[in-house]
C-alpha atoms as a PDB file:
ATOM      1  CA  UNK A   1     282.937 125.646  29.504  1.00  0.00           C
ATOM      2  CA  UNK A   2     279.506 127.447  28.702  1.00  0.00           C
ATOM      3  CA  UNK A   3     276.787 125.546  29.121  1.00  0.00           C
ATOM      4  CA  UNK A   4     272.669 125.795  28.815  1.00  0.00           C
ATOM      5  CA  UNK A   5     270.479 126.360  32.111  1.00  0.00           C
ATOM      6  CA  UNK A   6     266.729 126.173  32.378  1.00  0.00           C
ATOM      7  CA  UNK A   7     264.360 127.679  34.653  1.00  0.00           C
ATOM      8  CA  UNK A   8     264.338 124.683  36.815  1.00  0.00           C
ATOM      9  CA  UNK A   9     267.471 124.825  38.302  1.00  0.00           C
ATOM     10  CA  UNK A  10     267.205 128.955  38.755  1.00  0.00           C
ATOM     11  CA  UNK A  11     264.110 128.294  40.227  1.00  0.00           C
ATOM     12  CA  UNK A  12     266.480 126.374  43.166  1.00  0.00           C
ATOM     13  CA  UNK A  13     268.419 129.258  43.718  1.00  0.00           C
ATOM     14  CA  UNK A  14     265.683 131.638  44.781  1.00  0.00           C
ATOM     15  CA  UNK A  15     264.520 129.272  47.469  1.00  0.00           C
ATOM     16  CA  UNK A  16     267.019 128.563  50.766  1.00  0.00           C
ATOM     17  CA  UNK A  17     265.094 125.430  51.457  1.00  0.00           C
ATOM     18  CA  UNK A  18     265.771 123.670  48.305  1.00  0.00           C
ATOM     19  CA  UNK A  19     268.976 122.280  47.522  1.00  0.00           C
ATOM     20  CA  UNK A  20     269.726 120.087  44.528  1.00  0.00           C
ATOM     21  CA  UNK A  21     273.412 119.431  43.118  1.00  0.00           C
ATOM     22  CA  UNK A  22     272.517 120.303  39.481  1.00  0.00           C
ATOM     23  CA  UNK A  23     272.068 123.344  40.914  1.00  0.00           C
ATOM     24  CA  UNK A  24     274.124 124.013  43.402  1.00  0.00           C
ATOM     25  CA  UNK A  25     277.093 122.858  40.520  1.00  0.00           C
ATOM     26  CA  UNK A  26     274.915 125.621  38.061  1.00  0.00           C
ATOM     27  CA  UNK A  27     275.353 128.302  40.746  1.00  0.00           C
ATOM     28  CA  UNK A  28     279.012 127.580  41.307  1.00  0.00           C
ATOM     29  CA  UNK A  29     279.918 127.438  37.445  1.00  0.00           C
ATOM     30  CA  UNK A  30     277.934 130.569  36.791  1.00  0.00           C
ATOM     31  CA  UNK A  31     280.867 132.557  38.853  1.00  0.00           C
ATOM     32  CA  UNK A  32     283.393 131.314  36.356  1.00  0.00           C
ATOM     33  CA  UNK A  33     281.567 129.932  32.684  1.00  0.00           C
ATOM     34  CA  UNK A  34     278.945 131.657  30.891  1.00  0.00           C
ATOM     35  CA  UNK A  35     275.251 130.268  30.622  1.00  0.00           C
ATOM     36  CA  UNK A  36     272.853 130.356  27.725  1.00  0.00           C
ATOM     37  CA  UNK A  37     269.022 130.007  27.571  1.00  0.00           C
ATOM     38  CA  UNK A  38     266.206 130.188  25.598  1.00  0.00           C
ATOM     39  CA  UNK A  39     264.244 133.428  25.530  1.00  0.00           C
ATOM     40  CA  UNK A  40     261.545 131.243  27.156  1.00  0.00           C
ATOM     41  CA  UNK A  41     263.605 131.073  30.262  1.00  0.00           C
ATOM     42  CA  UNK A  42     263.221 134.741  31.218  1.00  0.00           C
ATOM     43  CA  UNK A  43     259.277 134.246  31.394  1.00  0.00           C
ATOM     44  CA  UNK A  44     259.803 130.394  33.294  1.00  0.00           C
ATOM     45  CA  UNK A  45     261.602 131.898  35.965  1.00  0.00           C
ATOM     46  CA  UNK A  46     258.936 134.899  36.706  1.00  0.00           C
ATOM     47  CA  UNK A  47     256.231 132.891  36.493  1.00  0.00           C
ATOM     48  CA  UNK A  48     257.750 130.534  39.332  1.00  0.00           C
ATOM     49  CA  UNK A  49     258.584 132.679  41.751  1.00  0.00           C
ATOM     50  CA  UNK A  50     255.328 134.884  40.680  1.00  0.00           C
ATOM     51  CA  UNK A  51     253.460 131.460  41.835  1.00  0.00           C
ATOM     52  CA  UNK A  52     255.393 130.712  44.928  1.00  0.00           C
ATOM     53  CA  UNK A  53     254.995 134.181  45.498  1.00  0.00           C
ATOM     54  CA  UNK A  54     251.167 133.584  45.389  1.00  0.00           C
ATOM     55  CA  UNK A  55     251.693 130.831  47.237  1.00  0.00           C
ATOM     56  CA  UNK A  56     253.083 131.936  50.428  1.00  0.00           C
ATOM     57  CA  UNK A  57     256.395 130.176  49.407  1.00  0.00           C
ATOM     58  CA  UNK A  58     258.630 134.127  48.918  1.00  0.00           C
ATOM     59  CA  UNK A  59     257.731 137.613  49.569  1.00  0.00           C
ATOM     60  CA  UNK A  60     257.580 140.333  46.509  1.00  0.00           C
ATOM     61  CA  UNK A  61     260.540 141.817  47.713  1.00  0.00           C
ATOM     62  CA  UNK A  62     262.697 138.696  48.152  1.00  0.00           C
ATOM     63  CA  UNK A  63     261.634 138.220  43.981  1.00  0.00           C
ATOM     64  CA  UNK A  64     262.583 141.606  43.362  1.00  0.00           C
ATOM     65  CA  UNK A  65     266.065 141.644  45.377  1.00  0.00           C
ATOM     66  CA  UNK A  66     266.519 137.678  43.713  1.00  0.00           C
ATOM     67  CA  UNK A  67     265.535 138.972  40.142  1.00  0.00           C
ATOM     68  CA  UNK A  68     268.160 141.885  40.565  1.00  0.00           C
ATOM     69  CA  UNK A  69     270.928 139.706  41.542  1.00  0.00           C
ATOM     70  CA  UNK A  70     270.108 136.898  38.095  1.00  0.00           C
ATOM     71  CA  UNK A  71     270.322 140.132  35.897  1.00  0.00           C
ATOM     72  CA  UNK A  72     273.692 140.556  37.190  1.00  0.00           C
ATOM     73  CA  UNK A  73     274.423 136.963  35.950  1.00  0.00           C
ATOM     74  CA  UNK A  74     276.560 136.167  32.154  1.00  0.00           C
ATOM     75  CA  UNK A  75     272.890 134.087  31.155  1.00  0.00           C
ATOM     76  CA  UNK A  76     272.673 134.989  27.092  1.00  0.00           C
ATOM     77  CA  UNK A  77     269.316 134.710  25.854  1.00  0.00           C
ATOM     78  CA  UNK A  78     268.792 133.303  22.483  1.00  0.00           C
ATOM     79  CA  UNK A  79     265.792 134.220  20.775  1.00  0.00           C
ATOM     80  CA  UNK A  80     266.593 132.587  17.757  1.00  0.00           C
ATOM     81  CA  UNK A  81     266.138 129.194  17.532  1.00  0.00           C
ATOM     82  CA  UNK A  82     266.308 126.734  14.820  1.00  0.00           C
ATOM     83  CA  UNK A  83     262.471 125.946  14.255  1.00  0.00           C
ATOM     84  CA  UNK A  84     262.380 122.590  11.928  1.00  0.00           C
ATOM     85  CA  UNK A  85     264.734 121.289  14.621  1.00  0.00           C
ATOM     86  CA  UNK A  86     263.244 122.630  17.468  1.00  0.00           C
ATOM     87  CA  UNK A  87     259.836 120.516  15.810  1.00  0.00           C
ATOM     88  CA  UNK A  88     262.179 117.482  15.316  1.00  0.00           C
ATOM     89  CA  UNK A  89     263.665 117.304  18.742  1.00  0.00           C
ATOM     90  CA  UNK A  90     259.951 118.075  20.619  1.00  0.00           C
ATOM     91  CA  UNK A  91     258.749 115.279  17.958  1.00  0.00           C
ATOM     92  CA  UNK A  92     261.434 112.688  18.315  1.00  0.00           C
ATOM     93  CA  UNK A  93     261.703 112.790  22.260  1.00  0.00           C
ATOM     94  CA  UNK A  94     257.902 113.355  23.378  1.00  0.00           C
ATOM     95  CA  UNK A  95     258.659 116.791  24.578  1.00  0.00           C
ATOM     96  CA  UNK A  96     256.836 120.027  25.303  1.00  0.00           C
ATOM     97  CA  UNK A  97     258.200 122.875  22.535  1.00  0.00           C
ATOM     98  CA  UNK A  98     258.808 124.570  26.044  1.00  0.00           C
ATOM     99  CA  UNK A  99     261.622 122.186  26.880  1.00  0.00           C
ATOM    100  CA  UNK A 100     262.914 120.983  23.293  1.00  0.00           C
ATOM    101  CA  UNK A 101     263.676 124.651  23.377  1.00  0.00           C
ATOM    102  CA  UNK A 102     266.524 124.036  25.968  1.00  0.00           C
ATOM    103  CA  UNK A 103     267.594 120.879  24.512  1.00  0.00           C
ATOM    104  CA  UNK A 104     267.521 122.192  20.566  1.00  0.00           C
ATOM    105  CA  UNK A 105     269.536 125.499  22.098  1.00  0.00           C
ATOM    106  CA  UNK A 106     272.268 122.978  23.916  1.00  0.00           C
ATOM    107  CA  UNK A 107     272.337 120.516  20.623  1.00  0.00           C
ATOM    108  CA  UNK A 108     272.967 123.824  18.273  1.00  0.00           C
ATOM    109  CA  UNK A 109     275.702 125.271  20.565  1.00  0.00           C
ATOM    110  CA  UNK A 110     276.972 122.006  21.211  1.00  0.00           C
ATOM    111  CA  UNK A 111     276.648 122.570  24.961  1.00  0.00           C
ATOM    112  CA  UNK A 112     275.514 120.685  28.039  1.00  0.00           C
ATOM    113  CA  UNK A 113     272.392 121.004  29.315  1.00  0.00           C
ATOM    114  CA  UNK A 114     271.837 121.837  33.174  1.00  0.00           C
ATOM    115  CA  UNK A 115     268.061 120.992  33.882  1.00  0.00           C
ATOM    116  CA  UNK A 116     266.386 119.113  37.174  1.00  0.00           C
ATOM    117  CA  UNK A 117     263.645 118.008  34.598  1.00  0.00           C
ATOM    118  CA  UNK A 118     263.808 113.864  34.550  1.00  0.00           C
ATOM    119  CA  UNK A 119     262.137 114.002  31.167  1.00  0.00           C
ATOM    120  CA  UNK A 120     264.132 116.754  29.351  1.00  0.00           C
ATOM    121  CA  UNK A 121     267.842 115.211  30.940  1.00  0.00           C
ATOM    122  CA  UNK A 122     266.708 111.973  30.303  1.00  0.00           C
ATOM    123  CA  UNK A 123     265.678 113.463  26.171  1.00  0.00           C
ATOM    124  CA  UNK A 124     269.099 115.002  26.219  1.00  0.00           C
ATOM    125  CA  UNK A 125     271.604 112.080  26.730  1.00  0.00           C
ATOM    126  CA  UNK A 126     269.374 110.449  24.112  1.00  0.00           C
ATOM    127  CA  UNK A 127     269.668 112.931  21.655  1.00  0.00           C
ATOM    128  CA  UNK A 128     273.658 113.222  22.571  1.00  0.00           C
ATOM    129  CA  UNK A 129     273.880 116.000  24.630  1.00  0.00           C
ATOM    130  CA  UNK A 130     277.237 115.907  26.289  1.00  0.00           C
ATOM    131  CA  UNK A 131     276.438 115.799  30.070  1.00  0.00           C
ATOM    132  CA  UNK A 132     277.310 118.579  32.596  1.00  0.00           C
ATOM    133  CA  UNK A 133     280.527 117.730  34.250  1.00  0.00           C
END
């Protein structure tokens, strides 16, 4: 089943140190399911390993060799989201319009949503998200 990622749990995969079952379960699904994600994602994920880069955390060729192997990766970018909902669900569950991005995408495809954000999974079983199995 396809499902919804955010840059959170990508973010996991590009570090050997960090290990979290959302996204170990992400990584392992990826091989089989598709995965969707806002066009906001693309930018997320650069910008973290941009900053751990900065920080001493990866080296610019690990991002390089990590950002070649996620392009090779079924993620489908949506770039068109559903703004009065998008408002709605970043209203309704105190969210950034960063992450009601990810939860409005999952609602409108009727998808789970694979994040390691408290706030955002805690938003999504509230607004009915099914849960990632």
């Amino acid at each position: 089943m396809a499902f919804v990622i955010d840059a959170s749990v990508v973010g996991c995969w590009a570090f050997d140190v960090e290990h979290h079952p959302i996204a170990s379960d992400a990584r392992e699904r990826i091989r089989h399911e598709e995965a969707h994600a806002p066009s906001l994602w693309w930018y997320e994920v650069r910008n973290t390993l941009l900053v751990s880069e900065r920080r001493g955390r990866i080296a610019e060729a690990a991002v390089a060799d990590f950002l070649r192997s996620l392009a090779q990766l079924p993620i489908r970018i949506d770039i068109q989201p559903v703004e009065p909902k998008l408002m709605d669900v970043a209203r309704r569950h105190r969210l950034s319009v960063y992450d009601a991005a990810y939860l409005e995408l999952a609602a409108r495809l009727d998808m789970p949503l694979l994040t390691l954000d408290s706030s955002l999974a805690r938003a999504a079983v509230a607004a009915g998200v099914r849960p990632a199995l």
